[in-house]
PDB file of N, CA and C in Angstrom:
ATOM      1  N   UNK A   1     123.235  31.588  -0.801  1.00  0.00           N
ATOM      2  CA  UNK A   1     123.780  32.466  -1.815  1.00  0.00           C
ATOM      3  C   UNK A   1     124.369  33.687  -1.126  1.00  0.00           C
ATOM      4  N   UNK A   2     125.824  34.241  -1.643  1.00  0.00           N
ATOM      5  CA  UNK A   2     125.961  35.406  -1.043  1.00  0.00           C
ATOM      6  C   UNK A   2     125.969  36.393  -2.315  1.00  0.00           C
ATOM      7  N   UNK A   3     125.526  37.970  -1.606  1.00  0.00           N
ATOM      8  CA  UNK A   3     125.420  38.950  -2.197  1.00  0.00           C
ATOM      9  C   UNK A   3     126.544  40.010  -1.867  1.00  0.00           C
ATOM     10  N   UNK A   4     127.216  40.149  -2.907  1.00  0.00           N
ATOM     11  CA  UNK A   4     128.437  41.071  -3.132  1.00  0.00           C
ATOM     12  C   UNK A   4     128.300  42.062  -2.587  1.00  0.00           C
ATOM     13  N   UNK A   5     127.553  42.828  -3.337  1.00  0.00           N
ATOM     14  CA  UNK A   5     127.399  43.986  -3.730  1.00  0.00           C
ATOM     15  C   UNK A   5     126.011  45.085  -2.955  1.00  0.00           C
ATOM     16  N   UNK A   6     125.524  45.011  -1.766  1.00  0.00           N
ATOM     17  CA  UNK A   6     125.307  45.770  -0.918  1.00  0.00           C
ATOM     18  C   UNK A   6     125.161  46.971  -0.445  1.00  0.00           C
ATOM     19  N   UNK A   7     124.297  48.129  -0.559  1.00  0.00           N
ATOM     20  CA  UNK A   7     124.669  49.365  -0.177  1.00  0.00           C
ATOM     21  C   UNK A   7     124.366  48.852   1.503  1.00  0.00           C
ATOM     22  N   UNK A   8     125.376  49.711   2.263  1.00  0.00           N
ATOM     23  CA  UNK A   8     124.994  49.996   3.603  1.00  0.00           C
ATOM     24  C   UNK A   8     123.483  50.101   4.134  1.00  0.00           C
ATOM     25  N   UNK A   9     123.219  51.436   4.018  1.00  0.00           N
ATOM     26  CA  UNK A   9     121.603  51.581   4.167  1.00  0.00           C
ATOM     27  C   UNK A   9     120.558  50.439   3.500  1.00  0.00           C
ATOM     28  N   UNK A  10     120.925  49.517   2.984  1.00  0.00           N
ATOM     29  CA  UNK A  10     120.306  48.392   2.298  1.00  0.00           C
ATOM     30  C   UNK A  10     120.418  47.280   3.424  1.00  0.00           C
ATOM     31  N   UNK A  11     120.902  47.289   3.977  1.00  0.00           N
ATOM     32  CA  UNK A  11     121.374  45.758   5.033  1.00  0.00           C
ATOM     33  C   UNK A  11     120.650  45.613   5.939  1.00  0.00           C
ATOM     34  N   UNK A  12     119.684  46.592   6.811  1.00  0.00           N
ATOM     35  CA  UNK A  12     118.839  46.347   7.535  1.00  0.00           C
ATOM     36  C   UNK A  12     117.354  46.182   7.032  1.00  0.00           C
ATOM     37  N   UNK A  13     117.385  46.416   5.685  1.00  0.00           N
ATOM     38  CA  UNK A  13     115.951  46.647   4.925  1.00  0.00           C
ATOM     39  C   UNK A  13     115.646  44.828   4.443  1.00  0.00           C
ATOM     40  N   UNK A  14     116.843  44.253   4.154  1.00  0.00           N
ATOM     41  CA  UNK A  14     117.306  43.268   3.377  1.00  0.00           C
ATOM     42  C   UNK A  14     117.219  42.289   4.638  1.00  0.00           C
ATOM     43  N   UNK A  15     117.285  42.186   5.559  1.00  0.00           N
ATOM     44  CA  UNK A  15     117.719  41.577   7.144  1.00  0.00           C
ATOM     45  C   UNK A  15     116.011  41.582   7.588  1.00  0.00           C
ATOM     46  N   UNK A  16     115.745  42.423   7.428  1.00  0.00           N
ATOM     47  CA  UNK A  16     114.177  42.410   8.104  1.00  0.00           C
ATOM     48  C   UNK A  16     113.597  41.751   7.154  1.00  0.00           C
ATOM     49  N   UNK A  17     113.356  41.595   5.964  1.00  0.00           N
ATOM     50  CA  UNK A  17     112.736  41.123   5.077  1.00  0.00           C
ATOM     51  C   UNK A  17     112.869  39.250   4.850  1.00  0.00           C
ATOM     52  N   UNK A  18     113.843  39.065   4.987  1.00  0.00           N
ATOM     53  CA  UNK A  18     114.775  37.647   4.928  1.00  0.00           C
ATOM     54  C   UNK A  18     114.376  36.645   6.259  1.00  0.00           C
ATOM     55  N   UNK A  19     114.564  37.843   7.232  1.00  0.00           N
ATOM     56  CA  UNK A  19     114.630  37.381   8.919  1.00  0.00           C
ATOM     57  C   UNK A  19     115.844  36.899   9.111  1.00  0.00           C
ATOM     58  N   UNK A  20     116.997  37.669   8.867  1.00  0.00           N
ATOM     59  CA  UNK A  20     118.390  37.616   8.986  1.00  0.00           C
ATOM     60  C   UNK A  20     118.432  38.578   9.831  1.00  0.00           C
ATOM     61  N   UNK A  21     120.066  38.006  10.543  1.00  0.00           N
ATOM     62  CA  UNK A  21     120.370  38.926  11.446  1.00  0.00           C
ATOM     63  C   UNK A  21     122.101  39.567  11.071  1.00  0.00           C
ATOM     64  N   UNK A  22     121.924  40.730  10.846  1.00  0.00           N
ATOM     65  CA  UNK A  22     123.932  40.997   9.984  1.00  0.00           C
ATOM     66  C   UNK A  22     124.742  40.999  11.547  1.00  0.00           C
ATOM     67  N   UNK A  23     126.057  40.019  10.285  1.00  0.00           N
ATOM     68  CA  UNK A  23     127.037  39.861  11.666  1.00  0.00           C
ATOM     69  C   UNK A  23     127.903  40.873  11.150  1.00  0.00           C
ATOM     70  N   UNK A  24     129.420  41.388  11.883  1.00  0.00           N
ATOM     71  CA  UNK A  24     130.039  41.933  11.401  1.00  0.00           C
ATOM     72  C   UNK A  24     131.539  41.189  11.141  1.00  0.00           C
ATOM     73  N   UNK A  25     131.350  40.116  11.789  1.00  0.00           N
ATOM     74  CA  UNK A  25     132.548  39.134  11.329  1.00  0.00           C
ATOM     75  C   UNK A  25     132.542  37.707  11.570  1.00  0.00           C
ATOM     76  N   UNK A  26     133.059  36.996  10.254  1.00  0.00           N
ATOM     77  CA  UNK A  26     132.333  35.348   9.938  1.00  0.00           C
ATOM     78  C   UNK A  26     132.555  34.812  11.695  1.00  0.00           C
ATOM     79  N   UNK A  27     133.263  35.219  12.390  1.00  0.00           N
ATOM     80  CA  UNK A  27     133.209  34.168  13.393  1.00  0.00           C
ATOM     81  C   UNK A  27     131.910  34.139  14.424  1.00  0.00           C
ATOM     82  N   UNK A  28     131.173  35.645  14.130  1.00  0.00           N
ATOM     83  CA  UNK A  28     129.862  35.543  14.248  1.00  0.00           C
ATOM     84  C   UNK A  28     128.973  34.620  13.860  1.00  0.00           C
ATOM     85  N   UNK A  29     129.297  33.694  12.958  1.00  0.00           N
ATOM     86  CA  UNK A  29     128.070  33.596  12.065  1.00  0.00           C
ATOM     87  C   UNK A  29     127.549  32.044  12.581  1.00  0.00           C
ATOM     88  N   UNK A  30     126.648  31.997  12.833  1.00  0.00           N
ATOM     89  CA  UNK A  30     125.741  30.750  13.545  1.00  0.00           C
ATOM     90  C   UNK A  30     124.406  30.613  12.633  1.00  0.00           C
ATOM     91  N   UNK A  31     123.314  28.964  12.267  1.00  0.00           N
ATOM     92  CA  UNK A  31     122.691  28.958  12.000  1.00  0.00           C
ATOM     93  C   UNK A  31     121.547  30.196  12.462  1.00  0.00           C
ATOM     94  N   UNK A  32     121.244  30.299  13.696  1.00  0.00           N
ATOM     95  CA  UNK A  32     120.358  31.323  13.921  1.00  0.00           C
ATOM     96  C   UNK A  32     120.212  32.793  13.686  1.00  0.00           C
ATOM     97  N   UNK A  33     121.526  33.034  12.610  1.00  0.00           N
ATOM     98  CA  UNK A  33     121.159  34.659  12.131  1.00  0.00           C
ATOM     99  C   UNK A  33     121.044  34.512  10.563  1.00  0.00           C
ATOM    100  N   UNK A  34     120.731  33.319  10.631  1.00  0.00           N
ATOM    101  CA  UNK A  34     120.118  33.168   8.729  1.00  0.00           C
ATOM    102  C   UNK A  34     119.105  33.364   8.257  1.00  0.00           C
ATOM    103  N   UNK A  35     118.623  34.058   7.153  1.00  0.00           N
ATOM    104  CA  UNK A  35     117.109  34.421   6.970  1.00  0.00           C
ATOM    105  C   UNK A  35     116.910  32.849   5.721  1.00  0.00           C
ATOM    106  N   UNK A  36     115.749  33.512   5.283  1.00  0.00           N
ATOM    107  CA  UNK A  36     115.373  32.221   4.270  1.00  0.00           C
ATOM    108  C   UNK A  36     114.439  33.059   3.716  1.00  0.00           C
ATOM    109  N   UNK A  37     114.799  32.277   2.117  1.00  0.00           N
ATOM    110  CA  UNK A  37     113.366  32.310   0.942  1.00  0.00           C
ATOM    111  C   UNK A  37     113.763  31.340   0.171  1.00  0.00           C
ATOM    112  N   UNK A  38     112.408  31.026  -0.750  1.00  0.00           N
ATOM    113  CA  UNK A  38     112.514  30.271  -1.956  1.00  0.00           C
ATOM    114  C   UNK A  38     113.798  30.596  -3.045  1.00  0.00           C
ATOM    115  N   UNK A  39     113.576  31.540  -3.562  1.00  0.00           N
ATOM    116  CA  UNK A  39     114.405  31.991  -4.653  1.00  0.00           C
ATOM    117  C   UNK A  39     115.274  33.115  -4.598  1.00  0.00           C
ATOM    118  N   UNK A  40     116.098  33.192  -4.194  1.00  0.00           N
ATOM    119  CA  UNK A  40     117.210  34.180  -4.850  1.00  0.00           C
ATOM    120  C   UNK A  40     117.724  34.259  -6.399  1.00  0.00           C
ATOM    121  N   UNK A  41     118.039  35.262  -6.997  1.00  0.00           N
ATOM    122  CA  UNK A  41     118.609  35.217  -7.944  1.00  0.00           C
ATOM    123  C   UNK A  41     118.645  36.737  -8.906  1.00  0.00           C
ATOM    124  N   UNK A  42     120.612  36.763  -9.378  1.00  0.00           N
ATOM    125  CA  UNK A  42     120.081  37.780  -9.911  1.00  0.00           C
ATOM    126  C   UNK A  42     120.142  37.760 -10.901  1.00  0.00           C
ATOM    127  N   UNK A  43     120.022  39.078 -11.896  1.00  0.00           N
ATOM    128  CA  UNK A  43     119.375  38.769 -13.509  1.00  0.00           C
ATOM    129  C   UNK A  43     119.884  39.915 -13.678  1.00  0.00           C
ATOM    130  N   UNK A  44     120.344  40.499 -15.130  1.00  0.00           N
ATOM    131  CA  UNK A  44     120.386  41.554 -15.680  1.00  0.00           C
ATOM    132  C   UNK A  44     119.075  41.986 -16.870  1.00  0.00           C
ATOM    133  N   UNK A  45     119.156  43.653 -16.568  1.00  0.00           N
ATOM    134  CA  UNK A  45     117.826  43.892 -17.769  1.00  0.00           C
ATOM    135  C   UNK A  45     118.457  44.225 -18.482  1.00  0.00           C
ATOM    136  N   UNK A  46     117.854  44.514 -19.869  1.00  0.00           N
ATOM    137  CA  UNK A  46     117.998  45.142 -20.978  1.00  0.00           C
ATOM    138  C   UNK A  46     118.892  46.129 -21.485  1.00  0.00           C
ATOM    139  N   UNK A  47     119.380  46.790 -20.675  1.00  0.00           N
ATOM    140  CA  UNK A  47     120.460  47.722 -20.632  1.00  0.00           C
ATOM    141  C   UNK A  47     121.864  47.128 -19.481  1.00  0.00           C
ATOM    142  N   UNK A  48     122.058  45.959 -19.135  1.00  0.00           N
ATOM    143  CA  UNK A  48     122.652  45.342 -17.985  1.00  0.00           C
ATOM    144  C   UNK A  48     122.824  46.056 -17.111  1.00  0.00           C
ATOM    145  N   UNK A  49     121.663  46.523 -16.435  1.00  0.00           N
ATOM    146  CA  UNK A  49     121.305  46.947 -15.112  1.00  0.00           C
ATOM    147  C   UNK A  49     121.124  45.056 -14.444  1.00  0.00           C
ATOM    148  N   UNK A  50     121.950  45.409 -13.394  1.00  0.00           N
ATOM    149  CA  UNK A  50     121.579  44.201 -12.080  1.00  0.00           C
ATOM    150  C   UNK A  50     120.879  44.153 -11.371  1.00  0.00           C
ATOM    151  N   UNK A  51     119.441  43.195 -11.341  1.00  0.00           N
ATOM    152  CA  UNK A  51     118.878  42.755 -10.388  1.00  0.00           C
ATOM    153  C   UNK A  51     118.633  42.009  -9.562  1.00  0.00           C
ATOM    154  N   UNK A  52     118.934  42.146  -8.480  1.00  0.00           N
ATOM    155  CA  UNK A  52     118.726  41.120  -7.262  1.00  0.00           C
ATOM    156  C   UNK A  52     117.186  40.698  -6.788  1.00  0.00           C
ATOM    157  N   UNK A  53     116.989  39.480  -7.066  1.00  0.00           N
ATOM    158  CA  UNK A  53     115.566  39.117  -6.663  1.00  0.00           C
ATOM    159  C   UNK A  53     115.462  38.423  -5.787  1.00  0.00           C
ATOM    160  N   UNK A  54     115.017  38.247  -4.384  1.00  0.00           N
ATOM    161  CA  UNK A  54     114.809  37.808  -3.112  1.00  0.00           C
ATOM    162  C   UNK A  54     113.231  37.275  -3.719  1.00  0.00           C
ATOM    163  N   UNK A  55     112.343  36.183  -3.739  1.00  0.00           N
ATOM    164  CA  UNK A  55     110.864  35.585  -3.704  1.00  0.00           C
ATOM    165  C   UNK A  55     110.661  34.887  -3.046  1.00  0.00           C
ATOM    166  N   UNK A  56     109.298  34.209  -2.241  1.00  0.00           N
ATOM    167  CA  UNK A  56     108.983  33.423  -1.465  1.00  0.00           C
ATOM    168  C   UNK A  56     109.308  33.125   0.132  1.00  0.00           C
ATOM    169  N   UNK A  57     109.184  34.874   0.612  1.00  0.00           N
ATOM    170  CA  UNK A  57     109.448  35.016   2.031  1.00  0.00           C
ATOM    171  C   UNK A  57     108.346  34.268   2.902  1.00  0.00           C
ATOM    172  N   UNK A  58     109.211  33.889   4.096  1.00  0.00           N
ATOM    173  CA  UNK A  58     108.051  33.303   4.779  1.00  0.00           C
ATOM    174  C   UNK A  58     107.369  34.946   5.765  1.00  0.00           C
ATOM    175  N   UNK A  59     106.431  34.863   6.120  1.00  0.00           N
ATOM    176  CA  UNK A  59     105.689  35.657   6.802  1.00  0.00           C
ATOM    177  C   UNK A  59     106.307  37.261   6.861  1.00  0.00           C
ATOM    178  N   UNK A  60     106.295  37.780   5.553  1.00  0.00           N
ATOM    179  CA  UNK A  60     107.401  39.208   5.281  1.00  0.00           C
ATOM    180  C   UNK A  60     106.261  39.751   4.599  1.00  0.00           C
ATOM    181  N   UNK A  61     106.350  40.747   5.112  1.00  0.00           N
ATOM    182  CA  UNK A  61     105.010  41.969   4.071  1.00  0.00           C
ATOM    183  C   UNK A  61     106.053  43.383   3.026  1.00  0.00           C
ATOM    184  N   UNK A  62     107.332  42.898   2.938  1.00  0.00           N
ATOM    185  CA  UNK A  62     108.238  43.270   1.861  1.00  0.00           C
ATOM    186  C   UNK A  62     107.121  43.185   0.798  1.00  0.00           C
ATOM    187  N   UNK A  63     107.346  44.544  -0.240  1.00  0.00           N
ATOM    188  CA  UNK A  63     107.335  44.534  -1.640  1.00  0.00           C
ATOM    189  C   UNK A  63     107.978  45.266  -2.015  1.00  0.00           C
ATOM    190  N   UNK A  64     108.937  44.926  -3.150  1.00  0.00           N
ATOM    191  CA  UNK A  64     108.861  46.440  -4.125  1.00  0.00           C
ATOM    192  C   UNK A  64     109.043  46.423  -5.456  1.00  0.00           C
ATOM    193  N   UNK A  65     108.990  47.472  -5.772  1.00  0.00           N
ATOM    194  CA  UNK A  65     108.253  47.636  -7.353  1.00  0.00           C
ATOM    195  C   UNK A  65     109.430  48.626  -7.613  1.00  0.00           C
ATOM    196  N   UNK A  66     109.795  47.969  -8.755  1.00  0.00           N
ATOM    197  CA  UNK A  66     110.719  48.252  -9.944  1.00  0.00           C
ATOM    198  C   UNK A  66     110.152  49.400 -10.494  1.00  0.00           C
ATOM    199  N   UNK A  67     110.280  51.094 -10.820  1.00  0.00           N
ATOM    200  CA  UNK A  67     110.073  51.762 -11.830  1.00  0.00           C
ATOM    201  C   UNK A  67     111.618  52.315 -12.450  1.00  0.00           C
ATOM    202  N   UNK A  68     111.198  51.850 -14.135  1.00  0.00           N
ATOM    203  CA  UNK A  68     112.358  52.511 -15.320  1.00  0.00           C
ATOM    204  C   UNK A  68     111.547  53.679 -16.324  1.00  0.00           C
ATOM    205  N   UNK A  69     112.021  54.271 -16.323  1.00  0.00           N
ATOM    206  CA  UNK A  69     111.918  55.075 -17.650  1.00  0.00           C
ATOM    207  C   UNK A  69     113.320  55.954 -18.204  1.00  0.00           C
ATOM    208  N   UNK A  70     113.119  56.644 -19.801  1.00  0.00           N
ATOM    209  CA  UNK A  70     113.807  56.671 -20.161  1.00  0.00           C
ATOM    210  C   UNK A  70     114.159  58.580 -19.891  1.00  0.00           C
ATOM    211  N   UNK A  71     113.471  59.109 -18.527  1.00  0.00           N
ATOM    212  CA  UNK A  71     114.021  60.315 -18.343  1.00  0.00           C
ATOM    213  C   UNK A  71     113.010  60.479 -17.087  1.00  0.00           C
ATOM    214  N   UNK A  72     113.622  61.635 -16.108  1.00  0.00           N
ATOM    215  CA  UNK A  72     112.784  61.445 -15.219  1.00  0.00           C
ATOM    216  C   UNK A  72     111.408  61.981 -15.315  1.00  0.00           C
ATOM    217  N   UNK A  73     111.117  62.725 -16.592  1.00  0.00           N
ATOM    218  CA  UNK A  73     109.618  62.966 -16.801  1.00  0.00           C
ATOM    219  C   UNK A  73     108.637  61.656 -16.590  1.00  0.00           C
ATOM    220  N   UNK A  74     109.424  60.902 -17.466  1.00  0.00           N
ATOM    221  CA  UNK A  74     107.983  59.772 -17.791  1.00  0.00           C
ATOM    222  C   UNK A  74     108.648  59.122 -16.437  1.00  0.00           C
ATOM    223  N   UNK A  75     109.303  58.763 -15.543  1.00  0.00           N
ATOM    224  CA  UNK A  75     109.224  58.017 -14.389  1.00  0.00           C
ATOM    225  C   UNK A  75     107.971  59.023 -13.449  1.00  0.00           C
ATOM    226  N   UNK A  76     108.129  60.606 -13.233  1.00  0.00           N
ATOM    227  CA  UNK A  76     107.062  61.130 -12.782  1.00  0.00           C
ATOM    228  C   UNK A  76     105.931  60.570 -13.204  1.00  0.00           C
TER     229      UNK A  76
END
């Protein structure tokens, strides 16, 4: 699956987690800088906010946790 939409500062967080390695151009690209998981997929919430879900890393101590609220009080 490829992912569009990318912040910069996101690509090495996303790479370590996967066990990917970022190329900077396709002629780079060889089986051995591919990461792997079970499930990719993304989803929109309730307000069509986009989420990208990466699950079922092999040996990755990645988590993270989603917080919404509806102002930044109640996210405090």
């Amino acid at each position: 699956m490829v992912v569009q939409d990318i912040e910069r500062d996101e690509v090495d967080f996303i790479c370590k987690s996967i066990n990917a390695v970022p190329i900077a151009h396709i002629d780079h690209m060889s089986a051995d800088k591919f990461g792997s998981a079970a499930v990719c997929e993304q989803t929109r919430l309730a307000d069509d906010t986009k989420v990208f879900k990466i699950t079922g890393l092999k040996s990755s101590k990645t988590i993270s946790v989603l917080i919404r609220g509806s102002n930044p009080l109640v996210i405090d």
